[in-house]
PDB file of N, CA and C in Angstrom:
ATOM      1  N   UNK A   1      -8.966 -13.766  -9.407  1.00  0.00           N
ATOM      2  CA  UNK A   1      -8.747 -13.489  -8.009  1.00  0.00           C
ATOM      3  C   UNK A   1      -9.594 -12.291  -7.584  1.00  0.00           C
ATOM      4  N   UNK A   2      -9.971 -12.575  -6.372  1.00  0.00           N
ATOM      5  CA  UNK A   2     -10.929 -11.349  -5.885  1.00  0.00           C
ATOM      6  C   UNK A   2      -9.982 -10.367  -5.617  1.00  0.00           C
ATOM      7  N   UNK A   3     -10.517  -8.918  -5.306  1.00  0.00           N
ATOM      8  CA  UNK A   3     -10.021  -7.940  -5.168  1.00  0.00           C
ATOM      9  C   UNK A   3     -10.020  -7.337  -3.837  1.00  0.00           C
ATOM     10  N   UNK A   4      -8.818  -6.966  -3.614  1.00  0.00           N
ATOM     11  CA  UNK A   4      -8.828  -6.483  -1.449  1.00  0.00           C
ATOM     12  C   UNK A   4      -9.088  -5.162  -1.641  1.00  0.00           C
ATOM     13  N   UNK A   5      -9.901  -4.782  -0.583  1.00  0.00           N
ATOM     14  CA  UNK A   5      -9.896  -3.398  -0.203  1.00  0.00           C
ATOM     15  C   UNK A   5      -8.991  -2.894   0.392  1.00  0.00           C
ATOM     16  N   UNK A   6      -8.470  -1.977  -0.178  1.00  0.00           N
ATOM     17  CA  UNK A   6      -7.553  -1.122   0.605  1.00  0.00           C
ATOM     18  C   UNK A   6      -8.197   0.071   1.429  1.00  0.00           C
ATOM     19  N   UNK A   7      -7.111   0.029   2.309  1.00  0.00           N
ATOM     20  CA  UNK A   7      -7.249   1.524   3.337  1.00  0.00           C
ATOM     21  C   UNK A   7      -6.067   1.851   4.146  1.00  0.00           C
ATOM     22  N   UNK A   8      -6.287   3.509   4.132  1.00  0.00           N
ATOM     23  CA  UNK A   8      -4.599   4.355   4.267  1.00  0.00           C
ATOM     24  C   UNK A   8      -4.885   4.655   5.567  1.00  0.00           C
ATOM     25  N   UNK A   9      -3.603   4.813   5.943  1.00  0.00           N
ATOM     26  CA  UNK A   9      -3.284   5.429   7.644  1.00  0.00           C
ATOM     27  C   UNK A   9      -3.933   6.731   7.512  1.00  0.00           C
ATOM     28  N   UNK A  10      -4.061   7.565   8.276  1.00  0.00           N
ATOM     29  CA  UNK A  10      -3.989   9.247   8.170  1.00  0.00           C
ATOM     30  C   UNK A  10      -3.342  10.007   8.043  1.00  0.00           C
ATOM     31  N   UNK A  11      -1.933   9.298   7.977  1.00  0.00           N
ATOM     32  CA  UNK A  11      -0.687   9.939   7.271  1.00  0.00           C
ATOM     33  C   UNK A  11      -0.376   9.844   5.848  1.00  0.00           C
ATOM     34  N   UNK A  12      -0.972   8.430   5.594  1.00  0.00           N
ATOM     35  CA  UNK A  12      -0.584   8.257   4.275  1.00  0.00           C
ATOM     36  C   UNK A  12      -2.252   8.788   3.425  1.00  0.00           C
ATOM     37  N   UNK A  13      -3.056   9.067   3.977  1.00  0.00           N
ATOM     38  CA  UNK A  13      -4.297   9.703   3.386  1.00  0.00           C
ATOM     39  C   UNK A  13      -4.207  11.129   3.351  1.00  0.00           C
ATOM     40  N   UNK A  14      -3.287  12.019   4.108  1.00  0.00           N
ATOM     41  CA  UNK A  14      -2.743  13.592   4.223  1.00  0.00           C
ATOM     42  C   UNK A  14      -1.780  13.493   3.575  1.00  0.00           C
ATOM     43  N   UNK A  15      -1.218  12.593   3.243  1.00  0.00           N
ATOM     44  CA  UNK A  15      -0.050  12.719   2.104  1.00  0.00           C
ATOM     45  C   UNK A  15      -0.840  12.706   0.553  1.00  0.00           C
ATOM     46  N   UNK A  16      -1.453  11.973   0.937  1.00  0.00           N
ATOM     47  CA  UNK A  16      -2.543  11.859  -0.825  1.00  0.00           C
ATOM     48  C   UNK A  16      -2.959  13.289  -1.054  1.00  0.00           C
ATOM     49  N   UNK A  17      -3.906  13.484  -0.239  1.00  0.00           N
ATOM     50  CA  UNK A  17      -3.880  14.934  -0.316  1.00  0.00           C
ATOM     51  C   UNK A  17      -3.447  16.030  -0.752  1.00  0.00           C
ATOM     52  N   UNK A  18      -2.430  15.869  -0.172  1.00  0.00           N
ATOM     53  CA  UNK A  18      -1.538  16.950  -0.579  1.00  0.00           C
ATOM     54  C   UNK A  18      -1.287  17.027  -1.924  1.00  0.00           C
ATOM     55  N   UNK A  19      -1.068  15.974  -2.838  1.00  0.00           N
ATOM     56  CA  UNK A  19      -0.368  16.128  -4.016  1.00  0.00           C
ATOM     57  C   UNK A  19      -1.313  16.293  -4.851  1.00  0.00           C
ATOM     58  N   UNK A  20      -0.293  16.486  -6.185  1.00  0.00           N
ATOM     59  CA  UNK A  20      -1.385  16.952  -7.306  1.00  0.00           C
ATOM     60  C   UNK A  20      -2.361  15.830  -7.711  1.00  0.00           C
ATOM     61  N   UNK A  21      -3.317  16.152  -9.008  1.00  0.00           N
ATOM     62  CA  UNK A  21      -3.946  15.137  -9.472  1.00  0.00           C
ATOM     63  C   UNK A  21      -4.182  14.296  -9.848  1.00  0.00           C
ATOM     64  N   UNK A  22      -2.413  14.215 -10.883  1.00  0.00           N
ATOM     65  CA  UNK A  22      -2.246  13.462 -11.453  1.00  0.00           C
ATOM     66  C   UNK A  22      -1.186  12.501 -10.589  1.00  0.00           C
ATOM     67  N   UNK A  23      -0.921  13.283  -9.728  1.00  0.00           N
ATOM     68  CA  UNK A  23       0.344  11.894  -8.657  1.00  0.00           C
ATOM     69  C   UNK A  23      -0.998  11.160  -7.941  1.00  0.00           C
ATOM     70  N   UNK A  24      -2.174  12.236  -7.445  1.00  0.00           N
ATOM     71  CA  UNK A  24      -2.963  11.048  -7.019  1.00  0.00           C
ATOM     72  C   UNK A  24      -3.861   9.970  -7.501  1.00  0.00           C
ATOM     73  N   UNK A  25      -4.123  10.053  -8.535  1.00  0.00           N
ATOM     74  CA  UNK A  25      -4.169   9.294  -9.636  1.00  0.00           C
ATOM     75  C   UNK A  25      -3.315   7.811  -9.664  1.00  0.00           C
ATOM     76  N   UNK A  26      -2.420   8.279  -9.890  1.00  0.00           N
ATOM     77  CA  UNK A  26      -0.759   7.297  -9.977  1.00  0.00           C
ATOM     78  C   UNK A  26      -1.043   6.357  -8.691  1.00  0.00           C
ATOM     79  N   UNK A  27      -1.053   7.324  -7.408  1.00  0.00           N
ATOM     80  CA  UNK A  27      -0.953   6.330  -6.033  1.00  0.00           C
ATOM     81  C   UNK A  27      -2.312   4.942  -6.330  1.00  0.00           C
ATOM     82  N   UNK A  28      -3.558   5.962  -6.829  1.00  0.00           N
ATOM     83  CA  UNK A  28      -4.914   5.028  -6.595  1.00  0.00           C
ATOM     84  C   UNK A  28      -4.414   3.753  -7.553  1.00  0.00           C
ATOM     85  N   UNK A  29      -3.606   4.326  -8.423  1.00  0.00           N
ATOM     86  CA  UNK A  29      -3.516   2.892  -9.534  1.00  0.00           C
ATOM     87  C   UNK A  29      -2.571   2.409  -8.608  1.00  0.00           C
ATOM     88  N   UNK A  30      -1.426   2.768  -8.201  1.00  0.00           N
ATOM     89  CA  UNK A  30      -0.424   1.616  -7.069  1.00  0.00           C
ATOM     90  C   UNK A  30      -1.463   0.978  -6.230  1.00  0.00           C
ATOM     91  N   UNK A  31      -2.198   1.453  -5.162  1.00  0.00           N
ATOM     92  CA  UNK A  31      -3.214   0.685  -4.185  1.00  0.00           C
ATOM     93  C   UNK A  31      -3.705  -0.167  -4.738  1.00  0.00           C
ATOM     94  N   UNK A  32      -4.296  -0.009  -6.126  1.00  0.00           N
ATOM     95  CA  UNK A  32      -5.481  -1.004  -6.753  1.00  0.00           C
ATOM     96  C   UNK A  32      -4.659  -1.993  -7.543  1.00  0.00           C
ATOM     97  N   UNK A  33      -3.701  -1.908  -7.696  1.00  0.00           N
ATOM     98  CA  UNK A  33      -2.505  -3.012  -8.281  1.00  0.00           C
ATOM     99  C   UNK A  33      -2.258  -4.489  -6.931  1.00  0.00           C
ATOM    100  N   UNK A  34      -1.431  -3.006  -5.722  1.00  0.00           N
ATOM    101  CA  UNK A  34      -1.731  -3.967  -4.694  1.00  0.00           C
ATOM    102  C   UNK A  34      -2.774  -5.139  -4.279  1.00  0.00           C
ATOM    103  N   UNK A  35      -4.217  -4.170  -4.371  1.00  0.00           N
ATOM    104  CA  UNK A  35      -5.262  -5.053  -3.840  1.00  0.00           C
ATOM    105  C   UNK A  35      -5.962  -5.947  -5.010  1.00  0.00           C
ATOM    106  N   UNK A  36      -5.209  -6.145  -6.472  1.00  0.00           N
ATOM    107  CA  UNK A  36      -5.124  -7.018  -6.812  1.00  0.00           C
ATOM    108  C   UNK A  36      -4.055  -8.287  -6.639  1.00  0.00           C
ATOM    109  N   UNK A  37      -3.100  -8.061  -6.091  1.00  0.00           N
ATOM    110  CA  UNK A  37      -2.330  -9.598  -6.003  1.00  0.00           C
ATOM    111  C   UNK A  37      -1.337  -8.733  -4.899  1.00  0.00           C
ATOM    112  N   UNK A  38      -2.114  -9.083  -3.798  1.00  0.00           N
ATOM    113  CA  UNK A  38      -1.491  -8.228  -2.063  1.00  0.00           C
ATOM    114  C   UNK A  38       0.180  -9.434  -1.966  1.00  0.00           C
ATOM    115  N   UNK A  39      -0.609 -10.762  -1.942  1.00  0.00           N
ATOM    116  CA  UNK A  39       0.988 -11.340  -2.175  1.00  0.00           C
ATOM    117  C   UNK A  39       2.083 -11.763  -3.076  1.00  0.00           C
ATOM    118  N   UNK A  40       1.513 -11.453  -4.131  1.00  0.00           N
ATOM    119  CA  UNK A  40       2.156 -11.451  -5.040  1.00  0.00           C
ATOM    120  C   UNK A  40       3.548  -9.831  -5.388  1.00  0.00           C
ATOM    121  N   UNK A  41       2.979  -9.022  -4.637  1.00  0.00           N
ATOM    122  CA  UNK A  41       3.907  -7.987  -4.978  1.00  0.00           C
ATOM    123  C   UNK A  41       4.891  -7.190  -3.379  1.00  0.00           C
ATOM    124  N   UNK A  42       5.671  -7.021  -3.502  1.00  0.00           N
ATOM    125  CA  UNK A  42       6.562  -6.608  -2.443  1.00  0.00           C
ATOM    126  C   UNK A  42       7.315  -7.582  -2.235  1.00  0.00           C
ATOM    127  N   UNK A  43       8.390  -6.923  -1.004  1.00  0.00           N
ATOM    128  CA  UNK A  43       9.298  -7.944  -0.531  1.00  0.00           C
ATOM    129  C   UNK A  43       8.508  -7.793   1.017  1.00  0.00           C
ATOM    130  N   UNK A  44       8.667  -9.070   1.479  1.00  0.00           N
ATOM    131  CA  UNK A  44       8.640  -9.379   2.950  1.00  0.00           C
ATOM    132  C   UNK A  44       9.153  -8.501   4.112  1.00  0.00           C
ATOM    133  N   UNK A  45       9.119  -7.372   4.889  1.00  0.00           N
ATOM    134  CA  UNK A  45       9.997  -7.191   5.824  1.00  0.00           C
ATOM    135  C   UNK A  45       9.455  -7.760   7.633  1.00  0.00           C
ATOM    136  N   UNK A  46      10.431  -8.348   7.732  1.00  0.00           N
ATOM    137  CA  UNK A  46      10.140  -8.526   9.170  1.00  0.00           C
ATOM    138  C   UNK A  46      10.119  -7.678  10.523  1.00  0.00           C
ATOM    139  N   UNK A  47      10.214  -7.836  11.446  1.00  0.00           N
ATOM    140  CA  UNK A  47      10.476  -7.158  12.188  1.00  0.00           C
ATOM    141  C   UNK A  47       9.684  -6.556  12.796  1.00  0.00           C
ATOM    142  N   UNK A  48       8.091  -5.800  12.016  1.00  0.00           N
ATOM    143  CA  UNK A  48       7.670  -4.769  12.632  1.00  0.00           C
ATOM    144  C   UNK A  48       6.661  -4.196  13.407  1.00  0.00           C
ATOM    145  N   UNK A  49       7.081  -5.156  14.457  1.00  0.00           N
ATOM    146  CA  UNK A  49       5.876  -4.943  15.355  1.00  0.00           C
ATOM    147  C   UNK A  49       4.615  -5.907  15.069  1.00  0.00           C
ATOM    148  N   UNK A  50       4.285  -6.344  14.106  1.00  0.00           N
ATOM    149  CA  UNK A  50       3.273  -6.784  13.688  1.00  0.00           C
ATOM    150  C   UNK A  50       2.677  -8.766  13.576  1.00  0.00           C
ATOM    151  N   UNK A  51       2.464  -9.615  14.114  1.00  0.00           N
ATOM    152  CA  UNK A  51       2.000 -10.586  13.881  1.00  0.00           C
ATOM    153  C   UNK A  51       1.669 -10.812  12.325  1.00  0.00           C
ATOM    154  N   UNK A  52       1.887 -10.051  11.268  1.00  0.00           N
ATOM    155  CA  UNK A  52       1.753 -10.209   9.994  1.00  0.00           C
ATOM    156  C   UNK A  52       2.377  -9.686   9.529  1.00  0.00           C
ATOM    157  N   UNK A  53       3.167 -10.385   8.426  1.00  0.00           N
ATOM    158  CA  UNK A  53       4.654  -9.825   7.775  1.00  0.00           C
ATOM    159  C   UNK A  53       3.981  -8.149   7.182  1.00  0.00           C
ATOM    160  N   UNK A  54       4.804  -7.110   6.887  1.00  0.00           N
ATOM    161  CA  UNK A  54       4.391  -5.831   6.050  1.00  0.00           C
ATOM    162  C   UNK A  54       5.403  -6.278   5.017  1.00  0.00           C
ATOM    163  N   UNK A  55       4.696  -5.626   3.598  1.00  0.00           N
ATOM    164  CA  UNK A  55       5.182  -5.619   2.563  1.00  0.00           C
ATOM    165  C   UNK A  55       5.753  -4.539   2.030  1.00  0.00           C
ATOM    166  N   UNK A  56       6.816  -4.332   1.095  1.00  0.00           N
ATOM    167  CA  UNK A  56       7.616  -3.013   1.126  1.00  0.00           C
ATOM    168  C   UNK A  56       7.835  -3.360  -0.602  1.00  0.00           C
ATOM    169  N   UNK A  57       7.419  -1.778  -1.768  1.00  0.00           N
ATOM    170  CA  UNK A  57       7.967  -1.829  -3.153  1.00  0.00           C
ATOM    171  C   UNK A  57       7.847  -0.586  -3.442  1.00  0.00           C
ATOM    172  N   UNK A  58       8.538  -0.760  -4.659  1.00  0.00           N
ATOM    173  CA  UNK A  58       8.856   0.486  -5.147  1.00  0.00           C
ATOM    174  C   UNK A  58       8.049   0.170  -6.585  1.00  0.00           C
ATOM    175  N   UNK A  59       6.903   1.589  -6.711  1.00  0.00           N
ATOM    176  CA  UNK A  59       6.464   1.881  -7.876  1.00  0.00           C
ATOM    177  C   UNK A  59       6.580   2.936  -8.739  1.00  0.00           C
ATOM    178  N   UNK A  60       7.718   3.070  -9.407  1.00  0.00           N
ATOM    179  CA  UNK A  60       7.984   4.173 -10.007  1.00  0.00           C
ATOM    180  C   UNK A  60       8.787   5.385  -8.884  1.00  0.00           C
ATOM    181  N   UNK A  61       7.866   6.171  -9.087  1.00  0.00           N
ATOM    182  CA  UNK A  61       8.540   7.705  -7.824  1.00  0.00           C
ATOM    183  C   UNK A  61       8.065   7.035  -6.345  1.00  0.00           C
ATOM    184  N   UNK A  62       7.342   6.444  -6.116  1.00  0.00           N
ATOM    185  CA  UNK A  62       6.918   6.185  -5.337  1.00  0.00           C
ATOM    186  C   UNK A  62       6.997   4.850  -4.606  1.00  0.00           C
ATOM    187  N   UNK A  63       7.252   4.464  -3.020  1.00  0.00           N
ATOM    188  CA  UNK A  63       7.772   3.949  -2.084  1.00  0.00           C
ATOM    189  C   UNK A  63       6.356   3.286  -1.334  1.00  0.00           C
ATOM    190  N   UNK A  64       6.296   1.930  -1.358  1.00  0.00           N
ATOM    191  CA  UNK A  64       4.519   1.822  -0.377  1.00  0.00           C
ATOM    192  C   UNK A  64       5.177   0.650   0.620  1.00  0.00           C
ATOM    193  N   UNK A  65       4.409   1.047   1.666  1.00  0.00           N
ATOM    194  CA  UNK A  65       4.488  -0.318   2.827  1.00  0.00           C
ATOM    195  C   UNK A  65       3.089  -0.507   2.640  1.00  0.00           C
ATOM    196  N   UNK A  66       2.727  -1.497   2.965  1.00  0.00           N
ATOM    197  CA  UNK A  66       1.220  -2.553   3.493  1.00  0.00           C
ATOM    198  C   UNK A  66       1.889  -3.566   4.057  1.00  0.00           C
ATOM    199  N   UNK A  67       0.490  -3.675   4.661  1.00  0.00           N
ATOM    200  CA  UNK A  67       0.282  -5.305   5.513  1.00  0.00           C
ATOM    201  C   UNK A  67      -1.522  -5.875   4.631  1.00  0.00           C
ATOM    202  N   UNK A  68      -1.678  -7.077   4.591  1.00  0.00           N
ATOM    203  CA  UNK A  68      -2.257  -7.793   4.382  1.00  0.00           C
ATOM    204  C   UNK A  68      -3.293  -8.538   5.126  1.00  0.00           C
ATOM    205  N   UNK A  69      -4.425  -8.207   5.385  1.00  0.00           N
ATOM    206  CA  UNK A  69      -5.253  -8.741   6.511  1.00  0.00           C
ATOM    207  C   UNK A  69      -6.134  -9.713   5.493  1.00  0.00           C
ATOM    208  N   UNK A  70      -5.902 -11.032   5.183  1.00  0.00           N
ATOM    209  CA  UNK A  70      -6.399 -12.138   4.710  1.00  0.00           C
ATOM    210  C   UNK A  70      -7.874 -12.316   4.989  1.00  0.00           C
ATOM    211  N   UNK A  71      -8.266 -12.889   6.403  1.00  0.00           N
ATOM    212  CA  UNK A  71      -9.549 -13.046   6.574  1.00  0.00           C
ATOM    213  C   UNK A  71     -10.380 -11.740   5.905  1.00  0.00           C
ATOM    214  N   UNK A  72     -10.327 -10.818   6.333  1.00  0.00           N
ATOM    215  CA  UNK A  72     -11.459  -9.917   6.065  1.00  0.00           C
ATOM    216  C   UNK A  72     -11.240  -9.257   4.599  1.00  0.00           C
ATOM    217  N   UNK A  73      -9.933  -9.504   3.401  1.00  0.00           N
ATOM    218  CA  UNK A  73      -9.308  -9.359   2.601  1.00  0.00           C
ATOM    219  C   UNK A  73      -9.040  -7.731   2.248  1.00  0.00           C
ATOM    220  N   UNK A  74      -8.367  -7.008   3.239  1.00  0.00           N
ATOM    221  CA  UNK A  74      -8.312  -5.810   3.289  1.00  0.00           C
ATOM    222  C   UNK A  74      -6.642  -5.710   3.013  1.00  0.00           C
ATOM    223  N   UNK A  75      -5.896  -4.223   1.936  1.00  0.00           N
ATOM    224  CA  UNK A  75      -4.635  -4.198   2.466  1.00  0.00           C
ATOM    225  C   UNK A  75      -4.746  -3.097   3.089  1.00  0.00           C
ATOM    226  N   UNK A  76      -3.757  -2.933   3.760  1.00  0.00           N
ATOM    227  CA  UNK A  76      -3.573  -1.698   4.638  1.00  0.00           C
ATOM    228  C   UNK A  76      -2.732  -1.183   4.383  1.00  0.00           C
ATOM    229  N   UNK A  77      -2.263   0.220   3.706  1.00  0.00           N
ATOM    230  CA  UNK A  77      -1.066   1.137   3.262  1.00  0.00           C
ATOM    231  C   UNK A  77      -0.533   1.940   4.913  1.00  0.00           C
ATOM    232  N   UNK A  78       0.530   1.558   4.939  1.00  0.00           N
ATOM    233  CA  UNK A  78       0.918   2.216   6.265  1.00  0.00           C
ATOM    234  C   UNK A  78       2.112   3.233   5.786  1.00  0.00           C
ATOM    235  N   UNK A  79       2.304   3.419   4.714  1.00  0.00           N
ATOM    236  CA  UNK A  79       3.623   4.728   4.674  1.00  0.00           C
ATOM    237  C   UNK A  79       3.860   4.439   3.127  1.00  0.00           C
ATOM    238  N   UNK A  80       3.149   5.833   2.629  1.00  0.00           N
ATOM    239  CA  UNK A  80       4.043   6.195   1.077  1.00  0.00           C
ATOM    240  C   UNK A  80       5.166   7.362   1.298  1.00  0.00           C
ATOM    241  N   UNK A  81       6.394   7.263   0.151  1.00  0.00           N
ATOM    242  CA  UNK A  81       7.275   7.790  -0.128  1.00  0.00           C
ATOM    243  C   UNK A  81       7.355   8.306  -1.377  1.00  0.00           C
ATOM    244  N   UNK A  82       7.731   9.469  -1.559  1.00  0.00           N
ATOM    245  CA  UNK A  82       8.347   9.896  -3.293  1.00  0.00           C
ATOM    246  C   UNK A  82       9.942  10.177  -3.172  1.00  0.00           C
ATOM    247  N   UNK A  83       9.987   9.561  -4.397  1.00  0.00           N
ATOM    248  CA  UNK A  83      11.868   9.094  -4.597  1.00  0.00           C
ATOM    249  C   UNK A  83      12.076   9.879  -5.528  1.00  0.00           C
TER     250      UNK A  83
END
């Protein structure tokens, strides 16, 4: 399977930021997990605003939403969390 490009909000790219090296590290491997199998991982949430379902999981300490833009095969991270 080909591989999606990902790309972060500016919230969730000032959140990267912020943290240490090794949490950002951790996130790049969550993104690149994602944008290997975008539907294969998360649960579905509806609701949000969006003409395309967003996806919602938990990786370890950490909490990711995306959405999935198929044609152009991009995911889009719209909100990380640490738990």
């Amino acid at each position: 399977m080909e591989k999606f490009t990902w790309l972060l909000t500016s919230e969730v790219a000032e959140t990267v930021d912020k943290v240490s090296k090794r949490e950002r590290a951790v996130l790049f491997l969550i993104f690149d997990q994602i944008s290997r199998f975008p539907h294969a991982s998360g649960v579905e949430i509806g609701g949000t605003g969006r003409k395309r379902p967003a996806f919602h999981q938990l990786f370890g300490r950490w909490s990711v939403l995306w959405w999935v833009d198929f044609p152009v095969k991009e995911i889009h991270i719209l909100q990380i969390d640490r738990h």
